[in-house]
Every structure is written in structure tokens, then in C-alpha cells.
PDB file of N, CA and C in Angstrom:
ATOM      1  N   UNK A   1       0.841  -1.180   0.000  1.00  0.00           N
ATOM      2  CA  UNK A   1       0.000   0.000   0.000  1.00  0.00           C
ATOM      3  C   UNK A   1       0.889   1.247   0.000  1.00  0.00           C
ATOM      4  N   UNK A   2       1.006   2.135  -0.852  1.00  0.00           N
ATOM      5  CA  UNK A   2       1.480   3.572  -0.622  1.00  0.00           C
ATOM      6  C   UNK A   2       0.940   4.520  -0.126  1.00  0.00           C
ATOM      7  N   UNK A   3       1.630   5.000   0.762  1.00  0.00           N
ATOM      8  CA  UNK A   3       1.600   6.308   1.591  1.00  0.00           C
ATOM      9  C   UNK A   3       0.653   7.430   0.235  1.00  0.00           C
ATOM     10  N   UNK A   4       0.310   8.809   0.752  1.00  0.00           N
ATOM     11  CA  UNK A   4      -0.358   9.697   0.153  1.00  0.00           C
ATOM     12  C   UNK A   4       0.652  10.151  -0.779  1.00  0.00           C
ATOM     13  N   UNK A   5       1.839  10.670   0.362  1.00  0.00           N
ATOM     14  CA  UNK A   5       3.180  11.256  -0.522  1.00  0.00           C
ATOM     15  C   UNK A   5       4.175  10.297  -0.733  1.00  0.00           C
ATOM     16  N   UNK A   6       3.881   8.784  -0.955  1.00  0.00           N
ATOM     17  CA  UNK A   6       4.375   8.592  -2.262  1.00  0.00           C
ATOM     18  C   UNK A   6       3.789   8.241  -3.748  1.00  0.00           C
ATOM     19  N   UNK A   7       2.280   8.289  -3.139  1.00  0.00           N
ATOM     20  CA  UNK A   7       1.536   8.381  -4.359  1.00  0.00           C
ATOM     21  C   UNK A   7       1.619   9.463  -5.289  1.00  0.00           C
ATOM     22  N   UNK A   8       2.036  10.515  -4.526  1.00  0.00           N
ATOM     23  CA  UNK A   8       1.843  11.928  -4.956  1.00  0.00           C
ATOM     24  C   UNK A   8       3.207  11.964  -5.958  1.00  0.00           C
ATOM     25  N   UNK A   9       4.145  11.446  -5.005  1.00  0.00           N
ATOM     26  CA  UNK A   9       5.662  11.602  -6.025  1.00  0.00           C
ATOM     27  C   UNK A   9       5.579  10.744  -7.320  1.00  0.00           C
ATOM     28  N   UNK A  10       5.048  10.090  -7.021  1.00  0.00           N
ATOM     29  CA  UNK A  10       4.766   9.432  -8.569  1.00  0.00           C
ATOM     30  C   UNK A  10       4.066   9.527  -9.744  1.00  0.00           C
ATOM     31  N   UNK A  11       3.299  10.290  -9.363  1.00  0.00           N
ATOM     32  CA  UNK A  11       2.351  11.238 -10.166  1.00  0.00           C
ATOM     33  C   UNK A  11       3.138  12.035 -10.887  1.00  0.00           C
ATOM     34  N   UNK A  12       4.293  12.678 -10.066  1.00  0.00           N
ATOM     35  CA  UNK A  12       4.666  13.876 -10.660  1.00  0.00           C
ATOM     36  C   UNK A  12       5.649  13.709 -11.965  1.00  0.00           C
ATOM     37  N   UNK A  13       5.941  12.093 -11.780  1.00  0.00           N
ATOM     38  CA  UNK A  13       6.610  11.619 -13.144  1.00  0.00           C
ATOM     39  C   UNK A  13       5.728  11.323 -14.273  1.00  0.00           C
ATOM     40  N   UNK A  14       6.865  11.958 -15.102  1.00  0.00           N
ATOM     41  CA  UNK A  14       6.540  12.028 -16.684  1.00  0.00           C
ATOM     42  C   UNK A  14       6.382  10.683 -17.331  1.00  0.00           C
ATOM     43  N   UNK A  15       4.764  10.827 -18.097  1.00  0.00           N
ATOM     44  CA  UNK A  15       4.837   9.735 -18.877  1.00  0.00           C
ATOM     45  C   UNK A  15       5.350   9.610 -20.425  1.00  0.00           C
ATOM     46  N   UNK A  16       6.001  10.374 -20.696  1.00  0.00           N
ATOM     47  CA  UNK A  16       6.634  10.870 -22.077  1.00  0.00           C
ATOM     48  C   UNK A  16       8.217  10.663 -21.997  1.00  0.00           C
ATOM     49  N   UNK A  17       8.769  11.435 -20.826  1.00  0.00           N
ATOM     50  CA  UNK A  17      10.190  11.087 -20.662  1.00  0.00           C
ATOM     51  C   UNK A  17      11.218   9.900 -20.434  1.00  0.00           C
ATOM     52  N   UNK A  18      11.483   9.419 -21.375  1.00  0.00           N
ATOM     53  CA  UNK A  18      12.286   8.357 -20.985  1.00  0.00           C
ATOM     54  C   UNK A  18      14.090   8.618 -21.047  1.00  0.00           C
ATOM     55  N   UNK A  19      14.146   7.667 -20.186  1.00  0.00           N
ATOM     56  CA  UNK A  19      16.038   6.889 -20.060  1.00  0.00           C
ATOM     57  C   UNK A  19      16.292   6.163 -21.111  1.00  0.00           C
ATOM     58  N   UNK A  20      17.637   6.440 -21.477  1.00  0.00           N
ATOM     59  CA  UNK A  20      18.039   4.767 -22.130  1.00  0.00           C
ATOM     60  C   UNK A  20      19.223   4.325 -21.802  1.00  0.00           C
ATOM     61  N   UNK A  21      19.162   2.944 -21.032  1.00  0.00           N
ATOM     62  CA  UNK A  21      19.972   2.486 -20.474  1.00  0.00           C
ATOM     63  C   UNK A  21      20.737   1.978 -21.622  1.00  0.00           C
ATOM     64  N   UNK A  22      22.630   1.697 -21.333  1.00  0.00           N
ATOM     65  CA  UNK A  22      23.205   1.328 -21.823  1.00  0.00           C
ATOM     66  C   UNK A  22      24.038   0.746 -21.399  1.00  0.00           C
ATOM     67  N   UNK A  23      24.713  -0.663 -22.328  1.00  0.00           N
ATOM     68  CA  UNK A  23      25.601  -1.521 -21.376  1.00  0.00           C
ATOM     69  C   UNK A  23      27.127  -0.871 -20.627  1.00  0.00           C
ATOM     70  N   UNK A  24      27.646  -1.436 -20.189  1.00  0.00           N
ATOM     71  CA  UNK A  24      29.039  -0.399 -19.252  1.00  0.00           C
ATOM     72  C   UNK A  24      29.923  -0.703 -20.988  1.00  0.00           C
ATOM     73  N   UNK A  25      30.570   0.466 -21.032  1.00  0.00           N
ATOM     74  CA  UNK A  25      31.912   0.624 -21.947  1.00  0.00           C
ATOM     75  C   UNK A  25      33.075   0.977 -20.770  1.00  0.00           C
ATOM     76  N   UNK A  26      33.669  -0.129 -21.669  1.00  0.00           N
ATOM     77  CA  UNK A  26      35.276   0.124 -20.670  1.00  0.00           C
ATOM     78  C   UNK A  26      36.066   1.340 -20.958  1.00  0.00           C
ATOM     79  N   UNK A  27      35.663   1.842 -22.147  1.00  0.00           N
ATOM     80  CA  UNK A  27      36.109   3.430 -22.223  1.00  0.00           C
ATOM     81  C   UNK A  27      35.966   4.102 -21.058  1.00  0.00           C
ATOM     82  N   UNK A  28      35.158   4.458 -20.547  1.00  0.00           N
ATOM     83  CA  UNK A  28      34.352   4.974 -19.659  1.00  0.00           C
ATOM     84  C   UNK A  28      35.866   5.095 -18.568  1.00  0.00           C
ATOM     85  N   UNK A  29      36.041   4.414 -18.060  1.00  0.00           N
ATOM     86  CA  UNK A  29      37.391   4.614 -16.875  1.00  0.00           C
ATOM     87  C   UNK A  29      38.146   5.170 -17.506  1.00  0.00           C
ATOM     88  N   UNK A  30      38.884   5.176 -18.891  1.00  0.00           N
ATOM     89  CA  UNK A  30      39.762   6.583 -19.615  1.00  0.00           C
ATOM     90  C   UNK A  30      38.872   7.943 -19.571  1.00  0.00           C
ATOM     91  N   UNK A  31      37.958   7.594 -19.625  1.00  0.00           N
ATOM     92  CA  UNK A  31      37.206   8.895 -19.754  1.00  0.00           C
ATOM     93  C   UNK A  31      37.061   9.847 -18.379  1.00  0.00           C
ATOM     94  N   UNK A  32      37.048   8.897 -17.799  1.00  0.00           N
ATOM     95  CA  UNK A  32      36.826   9.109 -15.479  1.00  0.00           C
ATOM     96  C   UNK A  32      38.493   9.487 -15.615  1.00  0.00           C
ATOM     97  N   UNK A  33      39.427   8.785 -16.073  1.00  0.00           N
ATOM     98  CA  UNK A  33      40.960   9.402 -15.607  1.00  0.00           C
ATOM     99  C   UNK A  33      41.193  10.360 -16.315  1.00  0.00           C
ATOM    100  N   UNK A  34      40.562  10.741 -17.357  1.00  0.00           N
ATOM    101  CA  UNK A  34      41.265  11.880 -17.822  1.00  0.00           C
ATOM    102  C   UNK A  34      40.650  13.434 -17.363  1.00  0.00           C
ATOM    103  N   UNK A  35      38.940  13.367 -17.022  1.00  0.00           N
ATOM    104  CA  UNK A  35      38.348  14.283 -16.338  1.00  0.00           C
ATOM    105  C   UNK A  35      38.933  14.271 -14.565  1.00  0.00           C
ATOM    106  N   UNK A  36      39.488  13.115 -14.011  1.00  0.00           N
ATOM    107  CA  UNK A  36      39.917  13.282 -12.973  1.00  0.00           C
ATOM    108  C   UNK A  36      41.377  13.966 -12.811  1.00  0.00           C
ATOM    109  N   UNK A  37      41.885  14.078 -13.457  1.00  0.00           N
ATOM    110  CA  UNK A  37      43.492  14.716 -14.324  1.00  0.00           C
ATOM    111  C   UNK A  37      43.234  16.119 -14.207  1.00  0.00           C
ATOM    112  N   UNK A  38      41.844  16.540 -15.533  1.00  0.00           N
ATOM    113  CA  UNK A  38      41.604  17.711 -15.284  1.00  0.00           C
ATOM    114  C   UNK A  38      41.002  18.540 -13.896  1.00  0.00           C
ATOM    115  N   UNK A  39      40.280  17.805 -13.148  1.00  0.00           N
ATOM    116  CA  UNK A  39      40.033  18.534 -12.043  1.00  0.00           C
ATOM    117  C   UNK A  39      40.775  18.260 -11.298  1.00  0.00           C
ATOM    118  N   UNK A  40      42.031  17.780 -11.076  1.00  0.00           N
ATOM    119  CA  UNK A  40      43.370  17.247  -9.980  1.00  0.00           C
ATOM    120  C   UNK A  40      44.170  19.126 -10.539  1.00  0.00           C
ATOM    121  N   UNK A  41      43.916  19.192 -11.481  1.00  0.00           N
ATOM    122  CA  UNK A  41      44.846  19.988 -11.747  1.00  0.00           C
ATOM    123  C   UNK A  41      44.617  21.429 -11.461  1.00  0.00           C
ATOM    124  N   UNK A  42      43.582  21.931 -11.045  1.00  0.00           N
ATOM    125  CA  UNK A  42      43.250  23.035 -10.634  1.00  0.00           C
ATOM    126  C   UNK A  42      42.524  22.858  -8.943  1.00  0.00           C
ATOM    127  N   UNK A  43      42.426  21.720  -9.134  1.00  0.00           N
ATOM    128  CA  UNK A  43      42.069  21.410  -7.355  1.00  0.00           C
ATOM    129  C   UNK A  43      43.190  21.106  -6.227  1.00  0.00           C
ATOM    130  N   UNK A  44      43.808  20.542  -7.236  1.00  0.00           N
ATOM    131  CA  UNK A  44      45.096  20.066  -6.220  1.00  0.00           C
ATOM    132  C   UNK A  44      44.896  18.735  -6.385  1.00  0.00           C
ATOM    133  N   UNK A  45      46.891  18.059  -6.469  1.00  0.00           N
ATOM    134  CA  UNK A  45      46.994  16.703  -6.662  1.00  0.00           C
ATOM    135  C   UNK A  45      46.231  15.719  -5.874  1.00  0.00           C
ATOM    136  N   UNK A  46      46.403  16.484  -4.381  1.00  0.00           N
ATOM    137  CA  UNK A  46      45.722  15.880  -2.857  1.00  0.00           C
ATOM    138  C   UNK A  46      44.656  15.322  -2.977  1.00  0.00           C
ATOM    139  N   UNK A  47      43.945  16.548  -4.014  1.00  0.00           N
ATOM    140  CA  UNK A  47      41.995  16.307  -3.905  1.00  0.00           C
ATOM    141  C   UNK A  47      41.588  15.337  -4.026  1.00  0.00           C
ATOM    142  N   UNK A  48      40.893  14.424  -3.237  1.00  0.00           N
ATOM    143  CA  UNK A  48      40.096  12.956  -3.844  1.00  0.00           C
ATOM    144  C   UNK A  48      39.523  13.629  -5.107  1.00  0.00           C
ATOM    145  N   UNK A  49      39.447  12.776  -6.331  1.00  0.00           N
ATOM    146  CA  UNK A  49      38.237  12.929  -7.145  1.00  0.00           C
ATOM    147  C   UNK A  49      38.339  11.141  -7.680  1.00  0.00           C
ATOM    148  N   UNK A  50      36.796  10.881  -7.342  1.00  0.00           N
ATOM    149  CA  UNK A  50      36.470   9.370  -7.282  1.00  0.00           C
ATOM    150  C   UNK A  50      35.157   9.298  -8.434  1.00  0.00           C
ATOM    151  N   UNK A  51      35.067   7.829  -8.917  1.00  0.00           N
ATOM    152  CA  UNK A  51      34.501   7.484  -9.737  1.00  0.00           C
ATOM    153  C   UNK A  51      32.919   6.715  -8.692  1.00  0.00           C
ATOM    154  N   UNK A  52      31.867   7.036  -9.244  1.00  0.00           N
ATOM    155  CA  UNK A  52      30.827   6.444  -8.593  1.00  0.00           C
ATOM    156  C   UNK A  52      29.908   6.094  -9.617  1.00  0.00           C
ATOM    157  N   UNK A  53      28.894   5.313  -8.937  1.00  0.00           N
ATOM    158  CA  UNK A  53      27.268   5.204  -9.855  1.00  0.00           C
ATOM    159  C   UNK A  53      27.698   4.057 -10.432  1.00  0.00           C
ATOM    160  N   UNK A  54      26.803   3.634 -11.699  1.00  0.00           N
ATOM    161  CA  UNK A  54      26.890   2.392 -12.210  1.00  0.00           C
ATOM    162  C   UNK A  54      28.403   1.987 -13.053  1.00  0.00           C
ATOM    163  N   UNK A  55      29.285   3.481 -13.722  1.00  0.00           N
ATOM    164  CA  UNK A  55      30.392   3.477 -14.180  1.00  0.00           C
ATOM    165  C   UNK A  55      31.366   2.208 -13.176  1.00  0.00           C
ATOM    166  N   UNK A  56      30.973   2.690 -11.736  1.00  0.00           N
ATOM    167  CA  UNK A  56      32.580   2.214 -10.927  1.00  0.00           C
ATOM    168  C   UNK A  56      32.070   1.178 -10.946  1.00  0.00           C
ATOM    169  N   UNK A  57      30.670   0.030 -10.973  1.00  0.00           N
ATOM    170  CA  UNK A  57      30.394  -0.978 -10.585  1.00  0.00           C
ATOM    171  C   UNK A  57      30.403  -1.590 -11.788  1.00  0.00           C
ATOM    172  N   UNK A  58      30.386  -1.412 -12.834  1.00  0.00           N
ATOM    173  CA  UNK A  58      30.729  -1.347 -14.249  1.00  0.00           C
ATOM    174  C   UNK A  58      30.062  -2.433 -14.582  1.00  0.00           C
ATOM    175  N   UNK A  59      28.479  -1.931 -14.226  1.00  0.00           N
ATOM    176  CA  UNK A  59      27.481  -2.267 -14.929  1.00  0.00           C
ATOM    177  C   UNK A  59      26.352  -1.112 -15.732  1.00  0.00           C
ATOM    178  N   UNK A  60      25.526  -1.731 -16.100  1.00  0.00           N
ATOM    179  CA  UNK A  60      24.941  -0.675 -17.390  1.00  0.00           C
ATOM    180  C   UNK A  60      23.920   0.440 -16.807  1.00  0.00           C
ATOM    181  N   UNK A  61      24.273   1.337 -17.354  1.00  0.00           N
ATOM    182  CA  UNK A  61      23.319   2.774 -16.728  1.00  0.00           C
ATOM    183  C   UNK A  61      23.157   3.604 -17.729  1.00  0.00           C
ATOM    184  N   UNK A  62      23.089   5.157 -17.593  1.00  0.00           N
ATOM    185  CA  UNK A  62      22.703   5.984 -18.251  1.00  0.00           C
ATOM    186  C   UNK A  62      23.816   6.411 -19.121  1.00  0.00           C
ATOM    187  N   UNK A  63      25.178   5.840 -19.358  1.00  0.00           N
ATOM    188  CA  UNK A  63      26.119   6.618 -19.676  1.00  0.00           C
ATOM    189  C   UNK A  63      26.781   7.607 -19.484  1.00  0.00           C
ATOM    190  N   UNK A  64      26.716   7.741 -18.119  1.00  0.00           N
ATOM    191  CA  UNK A  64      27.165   9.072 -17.635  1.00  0.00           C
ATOM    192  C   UNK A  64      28.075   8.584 -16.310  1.00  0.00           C
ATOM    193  N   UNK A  65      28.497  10.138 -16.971  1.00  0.00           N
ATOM    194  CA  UNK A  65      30.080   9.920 -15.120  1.00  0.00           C
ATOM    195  C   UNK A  65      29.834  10.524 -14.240  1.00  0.00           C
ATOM    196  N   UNK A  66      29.640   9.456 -12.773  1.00  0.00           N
ATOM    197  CA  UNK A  66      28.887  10.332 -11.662  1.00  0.00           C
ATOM    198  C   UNK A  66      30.285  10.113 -11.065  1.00  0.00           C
ATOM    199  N   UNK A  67      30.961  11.446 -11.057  1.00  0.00           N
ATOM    200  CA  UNK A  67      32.236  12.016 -10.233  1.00  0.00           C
ATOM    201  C   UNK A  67      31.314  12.568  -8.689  1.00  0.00           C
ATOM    202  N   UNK A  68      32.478  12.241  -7.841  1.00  0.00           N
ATOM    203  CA  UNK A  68      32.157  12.340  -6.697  1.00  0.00           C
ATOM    204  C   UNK A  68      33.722  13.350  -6.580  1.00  0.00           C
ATOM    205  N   UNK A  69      33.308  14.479  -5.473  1.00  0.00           N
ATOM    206  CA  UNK A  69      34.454  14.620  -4.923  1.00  0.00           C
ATOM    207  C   UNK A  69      34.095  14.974  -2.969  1.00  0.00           C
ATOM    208  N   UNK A  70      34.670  14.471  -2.845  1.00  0.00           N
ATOM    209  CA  UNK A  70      34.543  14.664  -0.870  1.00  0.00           C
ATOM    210  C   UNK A  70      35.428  15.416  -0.353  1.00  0.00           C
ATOM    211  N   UNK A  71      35.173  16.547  -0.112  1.00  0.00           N
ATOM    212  CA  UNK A  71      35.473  17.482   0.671  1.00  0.00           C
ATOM    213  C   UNK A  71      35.043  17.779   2.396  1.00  0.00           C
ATOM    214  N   UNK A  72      35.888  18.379   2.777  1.00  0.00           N
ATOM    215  CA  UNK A  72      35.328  19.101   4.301  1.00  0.00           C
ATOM    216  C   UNK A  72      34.068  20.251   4.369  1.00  0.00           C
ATOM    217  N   UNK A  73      33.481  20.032   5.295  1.00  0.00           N
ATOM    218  CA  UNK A  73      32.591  21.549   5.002  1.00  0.00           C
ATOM    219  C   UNK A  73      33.065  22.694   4.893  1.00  0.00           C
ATOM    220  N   UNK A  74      34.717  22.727   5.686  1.00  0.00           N
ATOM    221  CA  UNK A  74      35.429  24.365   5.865  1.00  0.00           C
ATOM    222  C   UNK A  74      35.850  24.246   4.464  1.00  0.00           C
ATOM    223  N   UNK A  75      36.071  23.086   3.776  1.00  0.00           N
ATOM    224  CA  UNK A  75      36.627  23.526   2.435  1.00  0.00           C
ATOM    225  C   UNK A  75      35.383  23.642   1.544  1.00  0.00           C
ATOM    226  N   UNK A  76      34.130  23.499   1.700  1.00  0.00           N
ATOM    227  CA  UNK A  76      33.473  23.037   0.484  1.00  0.00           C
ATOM    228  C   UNK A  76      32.984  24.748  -0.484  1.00  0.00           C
ATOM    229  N   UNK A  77      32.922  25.763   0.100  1.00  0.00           N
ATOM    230  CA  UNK A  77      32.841  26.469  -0.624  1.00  0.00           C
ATOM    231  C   UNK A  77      34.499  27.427  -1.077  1.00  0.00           C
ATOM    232  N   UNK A  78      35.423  26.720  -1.180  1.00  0.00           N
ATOM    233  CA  UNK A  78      36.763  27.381  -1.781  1.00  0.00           C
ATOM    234  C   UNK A  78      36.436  26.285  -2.642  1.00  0.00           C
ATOM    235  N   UNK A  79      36.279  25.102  -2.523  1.00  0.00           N
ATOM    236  CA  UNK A  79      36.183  24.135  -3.646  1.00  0.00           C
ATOM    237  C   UNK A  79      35.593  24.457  -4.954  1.00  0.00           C
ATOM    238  N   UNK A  80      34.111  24.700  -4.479  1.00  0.00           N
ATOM    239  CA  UNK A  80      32.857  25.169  -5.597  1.00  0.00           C
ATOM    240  C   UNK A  80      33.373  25.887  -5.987  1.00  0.00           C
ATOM    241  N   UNK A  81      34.384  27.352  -5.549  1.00  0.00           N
ATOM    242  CA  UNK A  81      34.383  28.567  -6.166  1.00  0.00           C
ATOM    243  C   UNK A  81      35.596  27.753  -7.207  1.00  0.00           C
ATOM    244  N   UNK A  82      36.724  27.196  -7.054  1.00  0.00           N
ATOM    245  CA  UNK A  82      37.356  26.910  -8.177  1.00  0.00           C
ATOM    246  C   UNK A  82      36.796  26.137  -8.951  1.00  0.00           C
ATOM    247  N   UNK A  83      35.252  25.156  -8.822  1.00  0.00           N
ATOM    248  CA  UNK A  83      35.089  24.515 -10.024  1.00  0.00           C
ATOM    249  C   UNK A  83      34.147  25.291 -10.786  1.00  0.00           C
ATOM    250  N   UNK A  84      33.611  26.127 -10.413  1.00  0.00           N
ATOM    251  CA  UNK A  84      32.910  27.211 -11.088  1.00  0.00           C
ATOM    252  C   UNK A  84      33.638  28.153 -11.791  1.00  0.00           C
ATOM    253  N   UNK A  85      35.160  28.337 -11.555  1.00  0.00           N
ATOM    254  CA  UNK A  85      35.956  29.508 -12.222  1.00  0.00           C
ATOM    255  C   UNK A  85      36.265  28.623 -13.473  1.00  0.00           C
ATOM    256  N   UNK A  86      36.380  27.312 -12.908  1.00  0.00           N
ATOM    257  CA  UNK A  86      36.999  26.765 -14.277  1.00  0.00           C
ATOM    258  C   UNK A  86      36.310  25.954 -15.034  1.00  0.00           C
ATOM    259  N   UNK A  87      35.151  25.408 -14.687  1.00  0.00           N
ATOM    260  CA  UNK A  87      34.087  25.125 -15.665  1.00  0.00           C
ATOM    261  C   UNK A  87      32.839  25.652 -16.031  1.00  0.00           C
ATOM    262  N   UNK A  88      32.715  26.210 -15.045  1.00  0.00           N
ATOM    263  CA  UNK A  88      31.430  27.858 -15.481  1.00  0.00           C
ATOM    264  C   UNK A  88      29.927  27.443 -14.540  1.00  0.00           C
TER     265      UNK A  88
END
């Protein structure tokens, strides 16, 4: 049985919009090291930047790179401000 509000959240999805899933490409990890390269390089070598989502488990998803980076809270807005200077 569902709750009101999760009946409600489901409603609010689109019956027109779809996903299309796709199988994992092993490209995909050149693609994660070389965007992790570029944000090492204006973040600092130090910076974690990690691979997540269906990429790291390297099974099939949306095709997309869910970069993670973990920061401190005292750092998290010097962080944002350099990834915003350098990717907009």
C-alpha cells in the first residue's frame, strides 16, 4: 500500500520522458581518468576525485560519469568557487 506522498511523487513523473539504459563501456574509466586529471589539476593533486554510480560498478546505466568529490565543510565552498571559475 502507498503512503499519500508517495503516491503523490509518482504522479509527478513524466509519462513521455524516458532513459536509455546502456551496457558499461570500458572506455568509460579513460574517460573518469582523464576528467579526474583535469580537475586534480586546478584542485590540487591531494583532492580525492572518485569514480561512482553504475560506471565504478561497471554495470549498465545511463552513460554518464557520476564524479564524486569529498570534501570538508570548511573547504566546500573554496572548492565550488574553483570549479565554477573553471568550468562555469
Amino acid at each position: 500500500m502507498l503512503t499519500k506522498d508517495q503516491k503523490e511523487w509518482l504522479n509527478h513523473l513524466s509519462d513521455s520522458n524516458f532513459i536509455k539504459i546502456t551496457p558499461f563501456d570500458p572506455k568509460i574509466i579513460e574517460i573518469f581518468k582523464s576528467e579526474r586529471d583535469t580537475l586534480k589539476s586546478f584542485l590540487g593533486s591531494s583532492q580525492e576525485v572518485l569514480l561512482r554510480g553504475s560506471s565504478y560498478l561497471e554495470i549498465q546505466g545511463k552513460g554518464e560519469l557520476d564524479i564524486y568529490i569529498p570534501v570538508s565543510p570548511k573547504d566546500f565552498n573554496p572548492t565550488m568557487e574553483k570549479l565554477i571559475n573553471h568550468l562555469g
